[in-house]
Structure formats: structure tokens, C-alpha cells
PDB file of N, CA and C in Angstrom:
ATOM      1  N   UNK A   1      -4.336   5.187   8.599  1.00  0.00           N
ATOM      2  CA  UNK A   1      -4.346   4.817   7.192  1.00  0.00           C
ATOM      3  C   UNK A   1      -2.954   5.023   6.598  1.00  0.00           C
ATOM      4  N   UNK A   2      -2.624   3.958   5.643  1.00  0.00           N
ATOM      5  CA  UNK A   2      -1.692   4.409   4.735  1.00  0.00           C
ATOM      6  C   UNK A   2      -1.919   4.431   3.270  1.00  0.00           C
ATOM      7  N   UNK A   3      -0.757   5.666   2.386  1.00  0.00           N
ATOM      8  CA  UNK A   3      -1.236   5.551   1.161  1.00  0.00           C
ATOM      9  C   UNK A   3       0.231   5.660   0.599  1.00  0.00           C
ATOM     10  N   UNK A   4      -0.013   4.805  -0.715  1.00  0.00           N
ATOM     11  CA  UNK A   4       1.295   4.551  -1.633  1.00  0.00           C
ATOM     12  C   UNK A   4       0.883   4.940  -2.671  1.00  0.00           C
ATOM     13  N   UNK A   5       1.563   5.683  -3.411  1.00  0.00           N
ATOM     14  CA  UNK A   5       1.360   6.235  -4.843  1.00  0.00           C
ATOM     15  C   UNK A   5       2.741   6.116  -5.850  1.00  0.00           C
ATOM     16  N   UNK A   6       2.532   5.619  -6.616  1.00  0.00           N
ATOM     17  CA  UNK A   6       3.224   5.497  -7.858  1.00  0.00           C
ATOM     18  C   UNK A   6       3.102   5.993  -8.745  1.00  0.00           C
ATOM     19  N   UNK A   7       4.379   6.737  -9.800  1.00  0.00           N
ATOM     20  CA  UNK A   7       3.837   6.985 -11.068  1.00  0.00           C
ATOM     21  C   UNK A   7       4.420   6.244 -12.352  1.00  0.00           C
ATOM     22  N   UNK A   8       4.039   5.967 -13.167  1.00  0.00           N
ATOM     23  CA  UNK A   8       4.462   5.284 -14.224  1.00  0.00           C
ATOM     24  C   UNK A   8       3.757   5.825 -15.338  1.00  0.00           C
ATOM     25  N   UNK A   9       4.840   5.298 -16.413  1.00  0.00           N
ATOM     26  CA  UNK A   9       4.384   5.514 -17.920  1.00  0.00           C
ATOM     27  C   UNK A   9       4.648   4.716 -18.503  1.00  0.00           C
ATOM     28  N   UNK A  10       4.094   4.060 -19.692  1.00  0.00           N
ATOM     29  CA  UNK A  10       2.549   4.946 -20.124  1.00  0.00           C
ATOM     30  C   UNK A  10       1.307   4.579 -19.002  1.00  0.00           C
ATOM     31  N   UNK A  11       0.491   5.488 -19.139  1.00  0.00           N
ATOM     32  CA  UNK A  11      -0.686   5.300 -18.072  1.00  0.00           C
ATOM     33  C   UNK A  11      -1.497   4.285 -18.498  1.00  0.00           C
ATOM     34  N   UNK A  12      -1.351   2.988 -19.224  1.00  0.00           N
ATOM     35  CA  UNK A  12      -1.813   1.865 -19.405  1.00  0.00           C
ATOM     36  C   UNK A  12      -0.977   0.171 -18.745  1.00  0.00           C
ATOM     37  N   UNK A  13       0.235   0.784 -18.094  1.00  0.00           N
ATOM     38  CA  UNK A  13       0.685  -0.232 -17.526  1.00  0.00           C
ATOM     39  C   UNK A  13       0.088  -0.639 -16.574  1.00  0.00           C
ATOM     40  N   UNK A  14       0.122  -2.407 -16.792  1.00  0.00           N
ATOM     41  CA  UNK A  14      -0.497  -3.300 -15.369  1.00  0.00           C
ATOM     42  C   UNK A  14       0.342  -2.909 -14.138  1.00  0.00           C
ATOM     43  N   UNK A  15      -0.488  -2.613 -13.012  1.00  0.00           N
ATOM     44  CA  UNK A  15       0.605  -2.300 -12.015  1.00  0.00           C
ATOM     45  C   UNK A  15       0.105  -3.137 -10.512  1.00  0.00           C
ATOM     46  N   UNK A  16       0.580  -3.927 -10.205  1.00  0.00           N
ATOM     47  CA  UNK A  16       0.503  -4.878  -8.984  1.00  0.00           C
ATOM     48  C   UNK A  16       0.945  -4.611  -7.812  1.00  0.00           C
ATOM     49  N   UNK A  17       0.555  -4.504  -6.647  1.00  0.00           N
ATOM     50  CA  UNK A  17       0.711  -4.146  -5.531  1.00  0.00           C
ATOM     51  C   UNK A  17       0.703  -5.072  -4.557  1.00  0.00           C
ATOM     52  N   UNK A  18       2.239  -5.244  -3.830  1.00  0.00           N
ATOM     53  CA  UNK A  18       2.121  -6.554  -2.911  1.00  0.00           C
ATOM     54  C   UNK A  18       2.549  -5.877  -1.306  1.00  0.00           C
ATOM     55  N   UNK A  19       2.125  -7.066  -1.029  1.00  0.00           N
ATOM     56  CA  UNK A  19       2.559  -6.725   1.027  1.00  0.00           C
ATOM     57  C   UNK A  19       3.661  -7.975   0.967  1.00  0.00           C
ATOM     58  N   UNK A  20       5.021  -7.309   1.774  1.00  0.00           N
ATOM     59  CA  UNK A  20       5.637  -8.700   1.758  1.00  0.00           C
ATOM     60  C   UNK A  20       5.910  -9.546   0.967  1.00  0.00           C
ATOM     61  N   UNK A  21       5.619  -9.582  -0.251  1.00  0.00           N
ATOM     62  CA  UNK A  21       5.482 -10.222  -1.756  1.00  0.00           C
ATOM     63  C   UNK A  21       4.440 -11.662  -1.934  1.00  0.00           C
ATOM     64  N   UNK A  22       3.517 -10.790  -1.117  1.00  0.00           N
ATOM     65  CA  UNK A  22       2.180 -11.510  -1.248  1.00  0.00           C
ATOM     66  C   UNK A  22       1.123 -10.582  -2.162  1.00  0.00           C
ATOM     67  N   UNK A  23       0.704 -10.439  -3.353  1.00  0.00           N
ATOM     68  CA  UNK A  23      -0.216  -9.964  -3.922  1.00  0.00           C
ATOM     69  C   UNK A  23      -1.315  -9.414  -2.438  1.00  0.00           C
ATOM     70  N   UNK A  24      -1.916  -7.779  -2.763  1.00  0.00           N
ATOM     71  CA  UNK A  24      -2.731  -7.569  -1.479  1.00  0.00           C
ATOM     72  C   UNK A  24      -4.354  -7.727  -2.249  1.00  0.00           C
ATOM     73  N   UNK A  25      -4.585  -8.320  -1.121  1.00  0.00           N
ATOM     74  CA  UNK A  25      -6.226  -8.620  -1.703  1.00  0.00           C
ATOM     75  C   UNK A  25      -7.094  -7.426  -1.575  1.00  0.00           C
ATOM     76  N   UNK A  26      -7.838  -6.497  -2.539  1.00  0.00           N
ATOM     77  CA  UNK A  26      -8.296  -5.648  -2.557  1.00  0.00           C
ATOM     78  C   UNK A  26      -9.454  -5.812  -1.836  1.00  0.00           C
ATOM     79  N   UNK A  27      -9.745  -5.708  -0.381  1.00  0.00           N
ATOM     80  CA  UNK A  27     -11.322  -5.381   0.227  1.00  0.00           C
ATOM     81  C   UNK A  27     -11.528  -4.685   0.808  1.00  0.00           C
ATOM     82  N   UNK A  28     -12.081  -4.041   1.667  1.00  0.00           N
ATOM     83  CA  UNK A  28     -12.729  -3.279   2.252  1.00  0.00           C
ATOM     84  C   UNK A  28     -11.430  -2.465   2.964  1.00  0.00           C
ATOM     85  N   UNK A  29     -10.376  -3.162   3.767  1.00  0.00           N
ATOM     86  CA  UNK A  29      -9.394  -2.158   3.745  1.00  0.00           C
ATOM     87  C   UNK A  29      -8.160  -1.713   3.173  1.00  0.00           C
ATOM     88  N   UNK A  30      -8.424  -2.542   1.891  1.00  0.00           N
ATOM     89  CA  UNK A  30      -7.024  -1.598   1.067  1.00  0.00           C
ATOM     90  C   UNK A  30      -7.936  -1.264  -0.606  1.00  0.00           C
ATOM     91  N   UNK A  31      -7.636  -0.196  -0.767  1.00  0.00           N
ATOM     92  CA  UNK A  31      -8.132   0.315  -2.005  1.00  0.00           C
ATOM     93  C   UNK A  31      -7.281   0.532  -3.174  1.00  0.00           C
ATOM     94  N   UNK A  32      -7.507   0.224  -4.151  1.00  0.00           N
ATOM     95  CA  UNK A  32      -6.371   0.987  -5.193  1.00  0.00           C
ATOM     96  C   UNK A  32      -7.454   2.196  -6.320  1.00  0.00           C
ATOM     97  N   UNK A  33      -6.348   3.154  -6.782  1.00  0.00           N
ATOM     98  CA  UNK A  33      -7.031   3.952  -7.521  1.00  0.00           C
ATOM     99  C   UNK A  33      -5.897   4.110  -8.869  1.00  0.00           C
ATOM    100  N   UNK A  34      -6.314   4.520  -9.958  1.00  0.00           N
ATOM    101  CA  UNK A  34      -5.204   5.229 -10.672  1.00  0.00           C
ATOM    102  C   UNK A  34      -5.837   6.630 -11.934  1.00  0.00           C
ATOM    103  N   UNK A  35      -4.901   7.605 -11.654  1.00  0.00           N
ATOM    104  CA  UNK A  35      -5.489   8.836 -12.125  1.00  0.00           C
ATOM    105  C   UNK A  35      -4.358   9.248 -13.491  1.00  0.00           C
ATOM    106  N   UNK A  36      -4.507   9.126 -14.323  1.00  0.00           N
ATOM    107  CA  UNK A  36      -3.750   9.075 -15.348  1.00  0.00           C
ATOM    108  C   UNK A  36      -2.442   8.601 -15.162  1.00  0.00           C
ATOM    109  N   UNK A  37      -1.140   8.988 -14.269  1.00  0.00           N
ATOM    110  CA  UNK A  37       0.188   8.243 -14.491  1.00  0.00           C
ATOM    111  C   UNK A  37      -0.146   7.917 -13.317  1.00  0.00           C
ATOM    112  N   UNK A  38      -0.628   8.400 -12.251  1.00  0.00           N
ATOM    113  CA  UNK A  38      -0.402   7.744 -10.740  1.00  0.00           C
ATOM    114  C   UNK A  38      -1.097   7.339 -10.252  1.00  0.00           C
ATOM    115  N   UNK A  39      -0.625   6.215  -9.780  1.00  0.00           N
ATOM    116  CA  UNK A  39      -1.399   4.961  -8.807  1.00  0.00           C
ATOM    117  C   UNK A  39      -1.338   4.739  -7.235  1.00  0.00           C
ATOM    118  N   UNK A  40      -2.609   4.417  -6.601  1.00  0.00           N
ATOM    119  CA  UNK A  40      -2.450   4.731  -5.099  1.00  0.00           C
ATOM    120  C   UNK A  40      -3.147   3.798  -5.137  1.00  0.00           C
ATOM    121  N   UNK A  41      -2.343   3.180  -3.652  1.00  0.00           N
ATOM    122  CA  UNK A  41      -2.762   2.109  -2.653  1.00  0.00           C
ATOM    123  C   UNK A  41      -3.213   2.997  -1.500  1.00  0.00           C
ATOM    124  N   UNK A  42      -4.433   2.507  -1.085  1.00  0.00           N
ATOM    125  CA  UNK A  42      -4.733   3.092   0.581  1.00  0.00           C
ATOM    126  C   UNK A  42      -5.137   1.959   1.192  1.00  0.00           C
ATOM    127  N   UNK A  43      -4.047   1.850   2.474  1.00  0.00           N
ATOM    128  CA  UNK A  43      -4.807   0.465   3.458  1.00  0.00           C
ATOM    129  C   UNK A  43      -5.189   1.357   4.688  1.00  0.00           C
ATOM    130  N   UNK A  44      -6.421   1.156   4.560  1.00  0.00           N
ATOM    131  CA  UNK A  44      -7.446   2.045   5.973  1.00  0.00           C
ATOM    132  C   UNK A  44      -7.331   1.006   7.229  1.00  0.00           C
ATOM    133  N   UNK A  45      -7.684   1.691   8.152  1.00  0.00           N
ATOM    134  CA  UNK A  45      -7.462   1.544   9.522  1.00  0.00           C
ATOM    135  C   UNK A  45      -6.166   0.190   9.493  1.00  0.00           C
ATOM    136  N   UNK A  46      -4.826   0.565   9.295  1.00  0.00           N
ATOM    137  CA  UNK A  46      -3.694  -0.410   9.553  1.00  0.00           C
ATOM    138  C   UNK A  46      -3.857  -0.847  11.122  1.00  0.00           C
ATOM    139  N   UNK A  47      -3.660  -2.198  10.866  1.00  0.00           N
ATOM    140  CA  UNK A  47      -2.824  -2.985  11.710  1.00  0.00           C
ATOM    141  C   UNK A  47      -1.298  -3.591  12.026  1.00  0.00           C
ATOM    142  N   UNK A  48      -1.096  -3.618  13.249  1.00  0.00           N
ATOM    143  CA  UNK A  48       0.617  -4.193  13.393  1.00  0.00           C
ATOM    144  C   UNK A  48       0.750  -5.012  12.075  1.00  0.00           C
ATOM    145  N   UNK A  49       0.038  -5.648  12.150  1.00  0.00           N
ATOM    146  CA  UNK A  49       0.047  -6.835  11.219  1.00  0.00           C
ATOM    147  C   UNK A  49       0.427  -6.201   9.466  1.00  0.00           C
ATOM    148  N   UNK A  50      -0.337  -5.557   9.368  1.00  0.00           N
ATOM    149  CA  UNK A  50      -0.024  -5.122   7.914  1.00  0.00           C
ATOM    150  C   UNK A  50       1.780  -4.286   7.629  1.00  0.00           C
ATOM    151  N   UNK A  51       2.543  -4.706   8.826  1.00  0.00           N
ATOM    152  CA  UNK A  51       3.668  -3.874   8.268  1.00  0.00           C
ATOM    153  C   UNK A  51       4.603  -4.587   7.483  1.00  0.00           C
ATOM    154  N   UNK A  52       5.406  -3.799   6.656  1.00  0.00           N
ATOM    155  CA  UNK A  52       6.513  -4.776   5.653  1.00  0.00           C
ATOM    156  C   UNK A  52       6.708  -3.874   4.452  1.00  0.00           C
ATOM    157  N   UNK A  53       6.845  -4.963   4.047  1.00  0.00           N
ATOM    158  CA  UNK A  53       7.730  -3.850   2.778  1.00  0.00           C
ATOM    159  C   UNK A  53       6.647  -4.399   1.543  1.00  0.00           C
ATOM    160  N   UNK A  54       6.657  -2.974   1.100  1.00  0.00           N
ATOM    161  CA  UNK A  54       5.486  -2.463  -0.142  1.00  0.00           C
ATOM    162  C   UNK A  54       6.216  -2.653  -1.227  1.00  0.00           C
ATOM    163  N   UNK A  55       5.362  -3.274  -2.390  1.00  0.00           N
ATOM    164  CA  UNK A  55       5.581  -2.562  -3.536  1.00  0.00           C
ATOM    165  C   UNK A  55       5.226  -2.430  -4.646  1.00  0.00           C
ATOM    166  N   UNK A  56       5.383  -2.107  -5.240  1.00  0.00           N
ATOM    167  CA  UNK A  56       4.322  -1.668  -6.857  1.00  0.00           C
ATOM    168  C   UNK A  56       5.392  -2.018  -7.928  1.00  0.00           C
ATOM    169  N   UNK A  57       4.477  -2.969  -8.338  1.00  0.00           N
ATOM    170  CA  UNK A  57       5.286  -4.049  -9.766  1.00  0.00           C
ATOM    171  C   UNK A  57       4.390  -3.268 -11.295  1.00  0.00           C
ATOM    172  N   UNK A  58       5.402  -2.868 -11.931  1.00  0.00           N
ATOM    173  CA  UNK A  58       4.916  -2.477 -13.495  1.00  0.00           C
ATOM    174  C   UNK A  58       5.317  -2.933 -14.114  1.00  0.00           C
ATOM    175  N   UNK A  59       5.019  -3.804 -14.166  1.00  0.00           N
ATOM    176  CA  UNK A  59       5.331  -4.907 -15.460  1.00  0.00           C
ATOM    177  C   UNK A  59       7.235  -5.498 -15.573  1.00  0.00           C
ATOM    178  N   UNK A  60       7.401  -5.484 -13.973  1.00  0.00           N
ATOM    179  CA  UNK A  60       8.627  -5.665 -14.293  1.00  0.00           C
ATOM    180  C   UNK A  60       9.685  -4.973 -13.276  1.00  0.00           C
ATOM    181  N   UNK A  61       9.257  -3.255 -13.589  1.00  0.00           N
ATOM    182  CA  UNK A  61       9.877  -2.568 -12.977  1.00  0.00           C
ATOM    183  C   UNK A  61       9.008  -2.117 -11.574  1.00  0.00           C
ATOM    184  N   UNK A  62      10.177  -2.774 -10.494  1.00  0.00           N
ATOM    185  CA  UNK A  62       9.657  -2.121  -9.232  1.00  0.00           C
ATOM    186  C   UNK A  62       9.990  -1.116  -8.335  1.00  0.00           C
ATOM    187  N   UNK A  63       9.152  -0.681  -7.820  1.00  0.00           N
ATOM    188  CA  UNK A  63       9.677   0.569  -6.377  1.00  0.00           C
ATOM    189  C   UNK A  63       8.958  -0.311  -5.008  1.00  0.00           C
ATOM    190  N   UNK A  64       9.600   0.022  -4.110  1.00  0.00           N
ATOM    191  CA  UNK A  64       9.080  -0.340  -2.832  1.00  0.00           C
ATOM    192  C   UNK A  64       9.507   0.573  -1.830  1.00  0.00           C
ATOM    193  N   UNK A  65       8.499   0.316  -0.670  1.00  0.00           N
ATOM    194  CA  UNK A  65       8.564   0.924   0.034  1.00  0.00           C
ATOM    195  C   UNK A  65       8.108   0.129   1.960  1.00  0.00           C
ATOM    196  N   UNK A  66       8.470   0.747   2.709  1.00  0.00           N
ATOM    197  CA  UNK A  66       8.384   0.149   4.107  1.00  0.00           C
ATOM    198  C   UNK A  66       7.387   0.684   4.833  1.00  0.00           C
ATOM    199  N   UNK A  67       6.402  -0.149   5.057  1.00  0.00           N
ATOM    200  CA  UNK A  67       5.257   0.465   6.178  1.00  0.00           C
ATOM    201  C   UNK A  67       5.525   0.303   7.688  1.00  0.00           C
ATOM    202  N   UNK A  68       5.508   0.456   8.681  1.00  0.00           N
ATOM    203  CA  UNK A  68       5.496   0.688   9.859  1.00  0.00           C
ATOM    204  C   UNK A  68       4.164   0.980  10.706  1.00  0.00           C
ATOM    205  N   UNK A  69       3.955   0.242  11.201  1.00  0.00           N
ATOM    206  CA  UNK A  69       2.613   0.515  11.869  1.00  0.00           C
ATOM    207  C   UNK A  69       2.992   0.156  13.211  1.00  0.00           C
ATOM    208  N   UNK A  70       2.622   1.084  14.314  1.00  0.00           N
ATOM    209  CA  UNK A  70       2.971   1.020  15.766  1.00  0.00           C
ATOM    210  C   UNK A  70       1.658   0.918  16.383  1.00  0.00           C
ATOM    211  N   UNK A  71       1.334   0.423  17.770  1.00  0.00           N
ATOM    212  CA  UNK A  71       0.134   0.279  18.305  1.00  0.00           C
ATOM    213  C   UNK A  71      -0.230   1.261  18.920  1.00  0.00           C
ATOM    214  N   UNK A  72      -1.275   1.270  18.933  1.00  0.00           N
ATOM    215  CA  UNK A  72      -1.847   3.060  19.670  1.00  0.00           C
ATOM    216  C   UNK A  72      -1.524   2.600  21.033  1.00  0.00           C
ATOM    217  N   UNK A  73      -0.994   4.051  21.652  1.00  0.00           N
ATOM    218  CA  UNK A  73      -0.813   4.148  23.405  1.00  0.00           C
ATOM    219  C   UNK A  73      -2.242   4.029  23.642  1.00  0.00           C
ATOM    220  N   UNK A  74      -2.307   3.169  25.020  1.00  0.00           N
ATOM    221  CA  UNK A  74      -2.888   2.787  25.908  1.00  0.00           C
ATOM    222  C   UNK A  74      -3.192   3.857  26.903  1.00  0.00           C
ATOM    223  N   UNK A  75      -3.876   4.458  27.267  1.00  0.00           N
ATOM    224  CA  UNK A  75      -4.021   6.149  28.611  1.00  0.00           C
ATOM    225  C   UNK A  75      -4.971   4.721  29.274  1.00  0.00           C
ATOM    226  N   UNK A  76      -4.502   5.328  30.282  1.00  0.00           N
ATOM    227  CA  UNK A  76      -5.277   4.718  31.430  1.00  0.00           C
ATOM    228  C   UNK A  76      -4.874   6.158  32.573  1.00  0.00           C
ATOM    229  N   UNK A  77      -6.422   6.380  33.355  1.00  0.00           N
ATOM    230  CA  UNK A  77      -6.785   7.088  33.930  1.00  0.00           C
ATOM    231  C   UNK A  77      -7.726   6.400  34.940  1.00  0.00           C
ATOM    232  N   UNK A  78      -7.717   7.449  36.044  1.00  0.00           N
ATOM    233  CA  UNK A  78      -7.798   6.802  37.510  1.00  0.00           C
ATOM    234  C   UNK A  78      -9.732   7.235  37.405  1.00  0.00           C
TER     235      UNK A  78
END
């Protein structure tokens, strides 16, 4: 899993969250929450696929950030 948290003020700003600067579609594995100033993204069980660069748009003003997702080792046993 990954989680992104932001804080902003005032705790009524619209705050948008993209993958890659694709708006992320909120379902079953990415969640958003916000608890008075701070806002969290969680994308559960990541895939390769979901890596890139994050970021959280407030109306303007952005932060971003870089996800990395590596593939689980393979064990192979005799």
C-alpha cells in the first residue's frame, strides 16, 4: 500500500489528486480521506503499474510526489 497526505489551509479547500496527471479514480483501491487540514490518498495493494508521480492540486497550489512500486521477489524452492 501507499499513502499520501497533504496539509492545507483552510480545511475547506478542493483538493484533487492525480497519477501522472490523470485525475485517480476513487475505487476500491485508492481511497481518499480528509481530517481537518490533512488529506490522504491510500492506493491498496499497488501495482508496477500505478507508479509515477503524485500529486495533490489545491486549488492551484501543488505538491507532488514519486511512487515507486517494485515487483515482489519470486522464491522458488526445490
Amino acid at each position: 500500500d501507499a499513502v499520501f497526505k497533504c496539509v492545507v489551509s483552510p480545511a475547506d479547500v478542493k483538493l484533487v489528486w492525480r497519477l501522472n496527471d490523470k485525475q485517480i479514480a476513487l475505487k476500491e483501491r485508492a481511497v481518499t480521506s480528509s481530517h481537518g487540514l490533512c488529506h490522504i490518498l491510500c492506493i491498496n495493494n499497488c501495482l508496477v503499474s500505478d507508479g509515477g508521480r503524485v500529486t495533490a492540486d489545491a486549488e492551484g497550489l501543488i505538491s507532488e510526489a514519486e511512487l515507486q512500486v517494485q515487483e515482489q521477489q519470486v522464491l522458488f524452492t526445490k
